[in-house]
Protein backbone atom coordinates (compact mmCIF):
# COMPACT_ATOMS: atom_id res chain seq x y z
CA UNK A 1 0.00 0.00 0.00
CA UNK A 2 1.26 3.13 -0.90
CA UNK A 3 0.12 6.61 0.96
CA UNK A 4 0.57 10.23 0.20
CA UNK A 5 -0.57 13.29 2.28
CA UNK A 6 -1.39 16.43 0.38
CA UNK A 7 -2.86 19.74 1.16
CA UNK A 8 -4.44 21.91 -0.95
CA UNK A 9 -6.32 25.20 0.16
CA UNK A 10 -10.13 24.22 0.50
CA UNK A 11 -12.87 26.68 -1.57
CA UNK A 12 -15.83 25.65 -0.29
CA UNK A 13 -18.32 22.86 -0.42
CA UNK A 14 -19.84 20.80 -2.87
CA UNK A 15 -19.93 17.25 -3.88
CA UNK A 16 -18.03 16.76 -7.07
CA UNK A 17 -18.61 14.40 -9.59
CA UNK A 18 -21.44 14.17 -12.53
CA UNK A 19 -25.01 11.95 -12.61
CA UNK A 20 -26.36 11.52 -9.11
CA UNK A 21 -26.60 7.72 -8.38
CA UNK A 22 -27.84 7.96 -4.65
CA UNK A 23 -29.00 10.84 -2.56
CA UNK A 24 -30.46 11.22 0.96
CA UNK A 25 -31.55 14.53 2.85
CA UNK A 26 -32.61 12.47 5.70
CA UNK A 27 -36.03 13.77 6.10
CA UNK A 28 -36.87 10.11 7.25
CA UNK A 29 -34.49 7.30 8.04
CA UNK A 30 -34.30 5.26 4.83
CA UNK A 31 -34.59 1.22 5.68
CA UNK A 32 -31.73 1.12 2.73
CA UNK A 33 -29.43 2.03 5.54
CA UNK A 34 -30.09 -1.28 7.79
CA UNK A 35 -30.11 0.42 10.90
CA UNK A 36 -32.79 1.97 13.44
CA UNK A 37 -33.19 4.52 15.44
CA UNK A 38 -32.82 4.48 19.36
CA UNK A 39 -35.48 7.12 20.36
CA UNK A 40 -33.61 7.74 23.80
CA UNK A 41 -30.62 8.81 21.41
CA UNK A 42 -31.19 9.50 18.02
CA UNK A 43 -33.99 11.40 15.91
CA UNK A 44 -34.32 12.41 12.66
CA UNK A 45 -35.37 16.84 12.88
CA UNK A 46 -34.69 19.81 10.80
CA UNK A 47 -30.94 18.86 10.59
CA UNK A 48 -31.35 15.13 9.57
CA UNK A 49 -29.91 12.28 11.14
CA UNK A 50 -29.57 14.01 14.98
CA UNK A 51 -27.82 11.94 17.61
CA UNK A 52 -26.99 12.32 21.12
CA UNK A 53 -24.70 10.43 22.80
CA UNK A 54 -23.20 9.86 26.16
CA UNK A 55 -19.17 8.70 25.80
CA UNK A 56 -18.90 5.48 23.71
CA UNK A 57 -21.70 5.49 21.87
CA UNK A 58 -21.32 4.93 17.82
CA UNK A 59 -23.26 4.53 15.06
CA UNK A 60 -22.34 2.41 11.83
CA UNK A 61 -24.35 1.78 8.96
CA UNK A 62 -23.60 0.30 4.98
CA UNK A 63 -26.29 1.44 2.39
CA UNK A 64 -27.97 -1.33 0.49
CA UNK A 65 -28.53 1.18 -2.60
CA UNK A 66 -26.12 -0.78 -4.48
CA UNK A 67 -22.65 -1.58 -5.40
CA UNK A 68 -20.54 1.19 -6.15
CA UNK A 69 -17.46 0.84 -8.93
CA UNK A 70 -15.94 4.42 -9.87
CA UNK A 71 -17.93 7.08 -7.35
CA UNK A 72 -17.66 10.17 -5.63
CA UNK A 73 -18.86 9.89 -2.31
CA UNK A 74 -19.95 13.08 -0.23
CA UNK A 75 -21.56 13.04 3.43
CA UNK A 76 -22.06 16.97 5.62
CA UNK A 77 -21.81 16.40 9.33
CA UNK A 78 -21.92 19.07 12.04
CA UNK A 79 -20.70 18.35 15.77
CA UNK A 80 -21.15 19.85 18.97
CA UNK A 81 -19.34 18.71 22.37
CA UNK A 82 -17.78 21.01 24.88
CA UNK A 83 -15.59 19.25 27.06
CA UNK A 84 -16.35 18.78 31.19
CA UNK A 85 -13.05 19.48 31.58
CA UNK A 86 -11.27 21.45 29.22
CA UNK A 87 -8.04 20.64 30.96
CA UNK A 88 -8.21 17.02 31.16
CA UNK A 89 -9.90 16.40 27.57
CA UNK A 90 -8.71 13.77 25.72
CA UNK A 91 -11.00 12.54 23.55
CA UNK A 92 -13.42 14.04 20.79
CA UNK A 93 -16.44 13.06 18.63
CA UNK A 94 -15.20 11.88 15.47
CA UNK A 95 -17.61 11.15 12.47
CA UNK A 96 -16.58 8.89 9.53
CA UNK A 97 -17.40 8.47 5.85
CA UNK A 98 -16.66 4.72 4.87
CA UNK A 99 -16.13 3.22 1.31
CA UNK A 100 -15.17 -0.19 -0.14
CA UNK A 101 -17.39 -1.89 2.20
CA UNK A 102 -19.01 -5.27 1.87
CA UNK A 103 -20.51 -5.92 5.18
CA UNK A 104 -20.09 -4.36 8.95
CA UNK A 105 -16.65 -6.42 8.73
CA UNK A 106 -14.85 -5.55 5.81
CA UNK A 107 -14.71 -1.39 4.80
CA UNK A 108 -12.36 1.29 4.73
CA UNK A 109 -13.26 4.76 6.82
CA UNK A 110 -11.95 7.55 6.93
CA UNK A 111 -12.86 9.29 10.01
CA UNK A 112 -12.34 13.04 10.99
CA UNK A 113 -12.57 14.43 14.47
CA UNK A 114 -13.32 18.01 13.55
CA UNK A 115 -12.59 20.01 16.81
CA UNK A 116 -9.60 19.19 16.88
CA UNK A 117 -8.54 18.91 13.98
CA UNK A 118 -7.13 15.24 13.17
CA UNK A 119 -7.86 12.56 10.90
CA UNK A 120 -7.27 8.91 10.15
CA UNK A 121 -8.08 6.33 7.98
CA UNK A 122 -9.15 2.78 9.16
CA UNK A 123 -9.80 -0.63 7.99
CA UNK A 124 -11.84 -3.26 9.49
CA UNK A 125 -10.69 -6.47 7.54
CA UNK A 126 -12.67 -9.59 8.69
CA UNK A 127 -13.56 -7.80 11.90
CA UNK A 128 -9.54 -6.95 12.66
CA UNK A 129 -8.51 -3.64 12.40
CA UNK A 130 -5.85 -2.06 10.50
CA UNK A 131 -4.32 1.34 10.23
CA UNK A 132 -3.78 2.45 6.78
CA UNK A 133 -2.76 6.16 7.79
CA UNK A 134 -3.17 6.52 12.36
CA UNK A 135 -4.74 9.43 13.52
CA UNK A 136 -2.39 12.65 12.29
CA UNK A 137 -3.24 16.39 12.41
CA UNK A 138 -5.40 17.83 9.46
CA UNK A 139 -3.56 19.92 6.85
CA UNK A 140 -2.66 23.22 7.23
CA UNK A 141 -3.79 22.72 11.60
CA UNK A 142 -7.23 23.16 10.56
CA UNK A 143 -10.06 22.95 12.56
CA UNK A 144 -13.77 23.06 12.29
CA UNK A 145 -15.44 25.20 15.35
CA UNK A 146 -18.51 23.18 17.08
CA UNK A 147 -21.48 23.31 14.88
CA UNK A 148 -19.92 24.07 11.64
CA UNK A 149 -21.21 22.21 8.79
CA UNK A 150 -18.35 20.28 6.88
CA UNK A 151 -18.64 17.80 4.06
CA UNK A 152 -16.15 14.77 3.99
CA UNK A 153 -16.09 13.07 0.50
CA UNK A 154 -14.32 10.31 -1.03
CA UNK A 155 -13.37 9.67 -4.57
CA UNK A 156 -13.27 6.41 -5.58
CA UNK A 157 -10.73 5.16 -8.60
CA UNK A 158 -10.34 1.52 -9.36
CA UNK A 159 -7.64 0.67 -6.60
CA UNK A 160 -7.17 4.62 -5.87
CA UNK A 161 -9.12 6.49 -2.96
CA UNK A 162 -8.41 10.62 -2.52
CA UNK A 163 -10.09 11.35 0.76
CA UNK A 164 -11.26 15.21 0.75
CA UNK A 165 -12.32 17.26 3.74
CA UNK A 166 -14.25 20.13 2.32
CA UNK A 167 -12.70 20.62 -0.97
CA UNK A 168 -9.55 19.98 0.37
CA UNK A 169 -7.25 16.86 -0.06
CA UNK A 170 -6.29 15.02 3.31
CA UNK A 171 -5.09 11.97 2.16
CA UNK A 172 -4.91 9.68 -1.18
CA UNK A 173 -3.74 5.54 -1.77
CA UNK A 174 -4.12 2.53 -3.47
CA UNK A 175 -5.47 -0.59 -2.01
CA UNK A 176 -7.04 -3.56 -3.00
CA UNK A 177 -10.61 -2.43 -4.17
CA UNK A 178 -13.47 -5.24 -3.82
CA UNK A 179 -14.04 -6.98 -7.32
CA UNK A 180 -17.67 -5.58 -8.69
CA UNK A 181 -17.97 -2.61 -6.93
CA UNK A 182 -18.23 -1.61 -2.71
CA UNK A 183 -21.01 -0.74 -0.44
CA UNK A 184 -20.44 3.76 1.32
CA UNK A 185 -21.92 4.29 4.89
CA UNK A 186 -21.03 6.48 7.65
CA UNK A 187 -19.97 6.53 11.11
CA UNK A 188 -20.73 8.61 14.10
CA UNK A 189 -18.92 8.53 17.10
CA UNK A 190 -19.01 9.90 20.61
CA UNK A 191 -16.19 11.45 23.11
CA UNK A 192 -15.05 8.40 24.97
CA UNK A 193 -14.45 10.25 28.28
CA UNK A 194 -15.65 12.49 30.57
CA UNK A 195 -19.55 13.15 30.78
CA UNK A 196 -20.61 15.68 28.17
CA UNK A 197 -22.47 14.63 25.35
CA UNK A 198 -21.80 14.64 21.71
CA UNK A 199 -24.56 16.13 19.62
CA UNK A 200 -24.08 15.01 15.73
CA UNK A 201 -25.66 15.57 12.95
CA UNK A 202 -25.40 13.77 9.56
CA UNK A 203 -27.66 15.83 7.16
CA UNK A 204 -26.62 14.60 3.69
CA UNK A 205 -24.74 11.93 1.61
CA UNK A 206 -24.57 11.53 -1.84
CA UNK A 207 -23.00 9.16 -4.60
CA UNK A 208 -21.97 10.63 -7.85
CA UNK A 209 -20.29 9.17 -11.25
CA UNK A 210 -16.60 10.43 -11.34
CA UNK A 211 -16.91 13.86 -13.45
CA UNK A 212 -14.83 13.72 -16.93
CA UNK A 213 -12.10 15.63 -15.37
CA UNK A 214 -11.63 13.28 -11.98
């Protein structure tokens, strides 16, 4: 596997790409994504998929849409946490946009935790995890302030992957892609310590066809 970092300085955002092959708002919770809600945690409101969760807690989920070859995929989050302890914080919310998934096993993530500003990519290979790039500070030091909307996207190659925060290029590899195309999902992921909540919102994901020029 080979890995490069690059940084590039981000313009705004939008999901790239051409014809729209899958697109969810989240005005209801699509049975596509395999998953339910927990009404003591989760909700879907004005900003889509809202959850609120104590430390630990995590939501995963795989679409069943279809299998997806050469894609751009594009999910906006927001999170809000204010540590209990701003001194003895350790750990963040992180949120997560996975690709070349073919069950809750087997994917690649690449997960962002957006306060403070780091990123990795992880992959869960017959339910063992491996580290394809461990958790590293964001480009440039950036950070996204608590209840910014961000978009983290994902365009997807053959065996090449550029992951993108915003418009702007975090990290890009080759792997071994599955043969006939890969499932996208998300993850969202609670602080682990302390006692405040995490309050996440996943409002949009889409799937486009790689535009002419990607």
């Amino acid at each position: 596997m080979t890995v490069a970092l690059v940084a590039i300085p981000a313009v705004g955002q939008a999901c790239e790409g051409g014809r729209v092959l899958m697109d969810d708002s989240f005005t209801k919770l699509n049975p596509a994504w395999g998953v339910s809600l927990d009404a003591k945690s989760e909700k879907i409101d004005s900003n889509g998929l809202s959850v609120s969760y104590a430390p630990g807690g995590v939501k995963r989920a795989l679409s069943q849409w279809g299998f997806f070859d050469n894609a751009v995929a594009c999910a906006s989050y927001t999170v809000d946490y204010q540590c209990t302890d701003a001194e003895k914080c350790e750990t963040q919310p992180y949120v997560g946009l996975v690709v070349w998934g073919r069950d809750l096993a087997n994917y690649y993530t690449f997960e962002v935790a957006p306060l403070v500003g780091i990123y990795s990519v992880q992959r869960l290979q017959d339910n063992r995890w491996l580290t394809p790039v461990a958790w590293s500070k964001l480009p440039g030091g950036k950070k996204i302030a608590s209840g910014q909307k961000f978009e983290l996207s994902a365009v997807v190659k053959g065996n090449t992957v550029t992951f993108k925060l915003d418009d702007q290029t975090v990290a890009e590899f080759e792997a071994l892609a599955p043969e006939g195309g890969s499932l996208v999902g998300f993850e969202l992921a609670a602080a682990q310590d302390g006692s405040a909540k995490s309050e996440i919102s996943l409002s949009r994901f889409e799937v486009r066809e790689v535009g002419a020029g990607g």
